[in-house]
Protein backbone atom coordinates (compact mmCIF):
# COMPACT_ATOMS: atom_id res chain seq x y z
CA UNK A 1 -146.09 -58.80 -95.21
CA UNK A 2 -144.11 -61.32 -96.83
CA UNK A 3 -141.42 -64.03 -95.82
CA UNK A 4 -137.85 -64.14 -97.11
CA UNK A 5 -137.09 -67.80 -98.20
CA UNK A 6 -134.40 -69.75 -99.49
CA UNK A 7 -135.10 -73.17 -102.00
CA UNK A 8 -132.63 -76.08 -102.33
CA UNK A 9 -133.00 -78.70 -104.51
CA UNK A 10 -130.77 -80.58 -106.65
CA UNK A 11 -133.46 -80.83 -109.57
CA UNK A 12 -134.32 -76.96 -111.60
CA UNK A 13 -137.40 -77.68 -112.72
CA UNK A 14 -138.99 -78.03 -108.83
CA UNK A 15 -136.97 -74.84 -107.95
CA UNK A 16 -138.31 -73.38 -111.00
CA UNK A 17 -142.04 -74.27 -110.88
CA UNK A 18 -141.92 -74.12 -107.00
CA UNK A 19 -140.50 -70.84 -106.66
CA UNK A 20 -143.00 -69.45 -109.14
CA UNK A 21 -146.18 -70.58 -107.06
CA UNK A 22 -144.73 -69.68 -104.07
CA UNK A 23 -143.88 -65.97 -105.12
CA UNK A 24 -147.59 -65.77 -106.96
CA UNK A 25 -149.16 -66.08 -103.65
CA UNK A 26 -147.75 -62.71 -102.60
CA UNK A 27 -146.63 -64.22 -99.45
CA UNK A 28 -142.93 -65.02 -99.88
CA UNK A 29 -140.12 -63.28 -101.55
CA UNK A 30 -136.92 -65.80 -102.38
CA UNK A 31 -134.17 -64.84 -101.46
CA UNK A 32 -132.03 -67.30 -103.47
CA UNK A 33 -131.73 -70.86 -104.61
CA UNK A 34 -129.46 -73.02 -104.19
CA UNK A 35 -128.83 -77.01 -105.88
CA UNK A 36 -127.13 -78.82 -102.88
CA UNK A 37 -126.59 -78.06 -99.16
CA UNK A 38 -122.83 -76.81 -99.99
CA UNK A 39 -123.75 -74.19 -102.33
CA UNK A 40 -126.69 -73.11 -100.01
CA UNK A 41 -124.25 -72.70 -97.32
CA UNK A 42 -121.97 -70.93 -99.30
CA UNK A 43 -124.12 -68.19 -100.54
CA UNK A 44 -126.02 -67.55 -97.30
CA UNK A 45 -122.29 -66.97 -95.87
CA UNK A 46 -122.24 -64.30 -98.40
CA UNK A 47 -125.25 -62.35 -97.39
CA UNK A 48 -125.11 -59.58 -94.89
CA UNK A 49 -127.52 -60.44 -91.61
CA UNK A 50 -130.78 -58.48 -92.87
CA UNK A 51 -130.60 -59.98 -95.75
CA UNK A 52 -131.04 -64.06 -94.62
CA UNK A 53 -134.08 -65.93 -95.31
CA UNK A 54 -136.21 -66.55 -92.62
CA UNK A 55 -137.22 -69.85 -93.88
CA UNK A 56 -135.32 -72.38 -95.62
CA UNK A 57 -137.24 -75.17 -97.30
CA UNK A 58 -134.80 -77.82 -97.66
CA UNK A 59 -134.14 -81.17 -99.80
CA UNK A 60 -132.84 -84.35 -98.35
CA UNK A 61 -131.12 -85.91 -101.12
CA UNK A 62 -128.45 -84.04 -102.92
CA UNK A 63 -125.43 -84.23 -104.18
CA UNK A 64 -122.34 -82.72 -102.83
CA UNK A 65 -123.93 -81.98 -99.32
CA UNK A 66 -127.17 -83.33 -97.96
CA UNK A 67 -129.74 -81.49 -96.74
CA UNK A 68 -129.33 -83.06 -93.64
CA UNK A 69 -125.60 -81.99 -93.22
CA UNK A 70 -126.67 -78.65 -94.43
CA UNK A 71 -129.18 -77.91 -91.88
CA UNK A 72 -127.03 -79.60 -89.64
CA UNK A 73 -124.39 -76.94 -90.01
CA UNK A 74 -126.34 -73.99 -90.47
CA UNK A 75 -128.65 -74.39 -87.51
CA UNK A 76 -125.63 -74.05 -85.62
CA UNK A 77 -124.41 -71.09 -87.59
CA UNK A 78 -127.24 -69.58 -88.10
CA UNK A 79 -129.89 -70.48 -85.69
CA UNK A 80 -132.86 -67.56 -85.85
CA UNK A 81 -133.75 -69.48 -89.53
CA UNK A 82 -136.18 -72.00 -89.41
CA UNK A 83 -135.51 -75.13 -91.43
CA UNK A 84 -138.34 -76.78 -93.34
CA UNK A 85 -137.57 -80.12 -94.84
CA UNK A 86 -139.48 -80.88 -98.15
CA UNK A 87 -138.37 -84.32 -99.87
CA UNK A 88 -139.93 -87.46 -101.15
CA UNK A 89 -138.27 -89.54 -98.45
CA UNK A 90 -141.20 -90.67 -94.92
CA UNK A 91 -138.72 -93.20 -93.80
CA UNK A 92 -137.93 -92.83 -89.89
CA UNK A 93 -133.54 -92.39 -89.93
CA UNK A 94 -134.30 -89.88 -92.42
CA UNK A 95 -137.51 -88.22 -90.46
CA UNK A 96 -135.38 -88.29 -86.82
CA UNK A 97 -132.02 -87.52 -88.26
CA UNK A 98 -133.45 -84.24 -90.08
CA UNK A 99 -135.36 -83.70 -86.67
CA UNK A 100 -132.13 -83.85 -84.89
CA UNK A 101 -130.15 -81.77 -87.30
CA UNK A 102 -132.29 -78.71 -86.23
CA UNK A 103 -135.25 -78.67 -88.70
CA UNK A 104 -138.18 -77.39 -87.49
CA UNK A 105 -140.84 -79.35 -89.99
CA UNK A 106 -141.09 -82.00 -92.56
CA UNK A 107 -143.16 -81.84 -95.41
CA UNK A 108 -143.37 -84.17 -97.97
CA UNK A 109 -143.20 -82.87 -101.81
CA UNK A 110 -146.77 -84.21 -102.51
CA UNK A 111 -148.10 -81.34 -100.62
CA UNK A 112 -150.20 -78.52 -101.95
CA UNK A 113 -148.86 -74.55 -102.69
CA UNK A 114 -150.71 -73.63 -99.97
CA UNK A 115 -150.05 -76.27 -97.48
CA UNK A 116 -146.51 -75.08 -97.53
CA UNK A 117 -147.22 -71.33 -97.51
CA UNK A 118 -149.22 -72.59 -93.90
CA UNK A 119 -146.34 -74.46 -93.00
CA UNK A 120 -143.95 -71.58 -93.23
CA UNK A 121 -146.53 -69.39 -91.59
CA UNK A 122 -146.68 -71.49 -88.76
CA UNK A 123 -143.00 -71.77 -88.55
CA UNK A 124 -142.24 -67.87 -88.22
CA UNK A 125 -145.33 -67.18 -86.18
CA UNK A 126 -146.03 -69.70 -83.99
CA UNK A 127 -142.79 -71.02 -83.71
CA UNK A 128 -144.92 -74.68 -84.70
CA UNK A 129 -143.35 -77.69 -86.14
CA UNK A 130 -145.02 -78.55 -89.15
CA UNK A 131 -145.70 -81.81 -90.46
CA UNK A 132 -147.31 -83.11 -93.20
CA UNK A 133 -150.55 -85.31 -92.25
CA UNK A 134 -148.56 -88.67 -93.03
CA UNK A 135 -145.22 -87.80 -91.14
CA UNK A 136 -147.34 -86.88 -88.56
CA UNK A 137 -149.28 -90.06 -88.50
CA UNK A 138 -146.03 -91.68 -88.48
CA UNK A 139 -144.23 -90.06 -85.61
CA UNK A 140 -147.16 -90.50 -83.27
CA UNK A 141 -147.25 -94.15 -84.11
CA UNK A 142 -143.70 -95.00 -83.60
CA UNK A 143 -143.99 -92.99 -79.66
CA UNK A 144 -147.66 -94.36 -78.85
CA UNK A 145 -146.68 -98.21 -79.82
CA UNK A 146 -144.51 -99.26 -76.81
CA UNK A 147 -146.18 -101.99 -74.63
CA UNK A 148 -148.97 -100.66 -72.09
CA UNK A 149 -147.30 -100.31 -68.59
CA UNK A 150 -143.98 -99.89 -69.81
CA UNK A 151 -141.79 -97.80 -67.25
CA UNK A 152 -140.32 -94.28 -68.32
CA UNK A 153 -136.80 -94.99 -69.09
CA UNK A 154 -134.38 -93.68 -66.01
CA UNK A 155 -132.92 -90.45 -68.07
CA UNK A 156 -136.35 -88.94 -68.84
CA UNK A 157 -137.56 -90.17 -65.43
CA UNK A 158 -134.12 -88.27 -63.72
CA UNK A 159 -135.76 -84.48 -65.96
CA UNK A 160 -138.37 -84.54 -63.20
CA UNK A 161 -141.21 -83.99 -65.49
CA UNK A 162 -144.36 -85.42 -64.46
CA UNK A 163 -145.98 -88.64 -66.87
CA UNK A 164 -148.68 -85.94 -68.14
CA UNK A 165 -145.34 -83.77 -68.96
CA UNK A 166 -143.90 -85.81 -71.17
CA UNK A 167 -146.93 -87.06 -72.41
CA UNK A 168 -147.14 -83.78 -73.92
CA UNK A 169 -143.81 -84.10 -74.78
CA UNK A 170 -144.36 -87.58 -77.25
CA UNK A 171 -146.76 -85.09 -78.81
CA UNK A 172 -144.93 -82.03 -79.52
CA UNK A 173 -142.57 -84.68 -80.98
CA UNK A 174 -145.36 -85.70 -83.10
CA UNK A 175 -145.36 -82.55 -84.67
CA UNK A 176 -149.16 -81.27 -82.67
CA UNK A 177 -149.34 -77.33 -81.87
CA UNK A 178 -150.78 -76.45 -78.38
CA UNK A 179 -154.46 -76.63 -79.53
CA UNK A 180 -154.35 -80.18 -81.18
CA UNK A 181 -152.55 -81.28 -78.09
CA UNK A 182 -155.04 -80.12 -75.91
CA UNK A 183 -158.07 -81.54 -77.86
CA UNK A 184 -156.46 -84.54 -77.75
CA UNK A 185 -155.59 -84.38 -74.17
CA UNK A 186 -159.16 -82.91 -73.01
CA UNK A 187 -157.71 -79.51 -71.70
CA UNK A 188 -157.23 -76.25 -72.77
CA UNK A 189 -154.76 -74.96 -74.68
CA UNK A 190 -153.66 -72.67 -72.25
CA UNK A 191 -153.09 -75.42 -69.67
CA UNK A 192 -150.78 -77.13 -72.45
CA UNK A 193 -148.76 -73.68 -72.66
CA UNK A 194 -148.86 -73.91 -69.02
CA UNK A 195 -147.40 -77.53 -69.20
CA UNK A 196 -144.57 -76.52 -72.02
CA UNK A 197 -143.21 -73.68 -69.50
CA UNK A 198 -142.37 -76.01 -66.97
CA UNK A 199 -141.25 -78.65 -69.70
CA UNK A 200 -138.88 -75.86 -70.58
CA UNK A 201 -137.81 -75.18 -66.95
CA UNK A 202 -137.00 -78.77 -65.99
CA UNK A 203 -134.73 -79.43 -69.55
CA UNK A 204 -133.40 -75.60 -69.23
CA UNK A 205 -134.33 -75.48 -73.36
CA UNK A 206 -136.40 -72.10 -74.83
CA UNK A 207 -137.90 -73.75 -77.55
CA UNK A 208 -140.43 -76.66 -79.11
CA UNK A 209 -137.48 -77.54 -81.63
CA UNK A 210 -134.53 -78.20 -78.69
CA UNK A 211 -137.53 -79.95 -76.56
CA UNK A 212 -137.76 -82.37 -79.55
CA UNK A 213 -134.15 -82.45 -80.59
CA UNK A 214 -133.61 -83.29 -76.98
CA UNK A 215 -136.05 -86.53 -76.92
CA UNK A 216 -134.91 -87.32 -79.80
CA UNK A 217 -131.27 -87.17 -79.28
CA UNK A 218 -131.71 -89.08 -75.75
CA UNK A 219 -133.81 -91.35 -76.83
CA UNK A 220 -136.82 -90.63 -74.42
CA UNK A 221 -139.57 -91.16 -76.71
């Protein structure tokens, strides 16, 4: 089995030399390739419905249209594709405001072939967000360094989830699948699934990647 997926990227030689060692794994097939988020959008307009990628990995800084914009618009468009971020850029406006547009994962370019072939694995199958180590590192820092004691802020605290709910929540921001959470939590992954249901319930959401958009966009973490 292989994955359909779409490249943008404003420069040809990482669309070149990245397509290549992506499609000699055997794992993906590209679909197309496009130089800025306005020509990406254009051409998936063009394709019939079995024909989309189900992965898009996606630059940030481009010409013409962002790849912010352009996952921005096409999440909304077109929201059974995942959207992978892969830029140079670990600052946090550009980390959230991707997170917010709809992508599902941010890697940074520095990553290994195969790093990204898990990454898009664990976007299509396990509906994960993937992050890469340092992002990661990041995102948990920025939730995990507000004063001890602090009270939840009243729009989280009006959700009804408990504090052990949206502590799982700060770490499904951080970008941690259900078995990291639980071995950082000390229970199973199964009671973390558990946990996400009623996370789900309480914000009426379906997925990991509203659940985050949601904190994000409210400002809850």
């Amino acid at each position: 089995m292989s994955y359909k997926l779409a490249l943008v990227d404003d420069k040809p030689h990482i669309l070149s030399s990245l397509g290549r060692e992506l499609t000699e794994s055997g794992l993906v097939e590209i679909i197309f390739t496009a130089n800025n988020g306005a020509d990406f959008l254009e051409q998936l307009n063009s394709l019939s419905e079995n024909k989309y990628p189900q992965v898009v990995l996606m630059d940030i800084d481009m010409p013409v249209m962002n790849g912010i914009d352009a996952v921005r618009n096409s999440s909304n468009l077109y929201p059974a594709i995942q959207y992978i971020m892969l830029t140079v850029f670990d600052d946090d406006d550009k980390l959230f405001d991707a997170l917010k547009a709809g992508a599902d994962g941010y890697l940074l370019k520095e990553e290994r072939t195969d790093a990204i072939l898990r990454a898009i694995e664990e976007v299509v199958e396990k509906k994960g967000a993937p992050m890469s180590p340092r992002i990661a590192r990041k995102t948990l820092n920025l939730l995990l360094n507000e004063p001890a004691g602090k009270p939840f802020d009243n729009s989280i605290s009006k959700t009804g989830l408990t504090e052990r709910e949206i502590e799982i929540l700060k770490n499904m921001v951080a970008g941690l699948d259900y078995r990291q959470i639980g071995e950082k939590l000390f229970i199973s992954p199964n009671t973390v699934r558990n946990h996400i249901t009623k996370i789900y319930d309480k914000l009426h959401i379906s997925s990991k990647t509203q659940a985050v958009n949601l904190a994000i966009k409210n400002k809850w973490m």
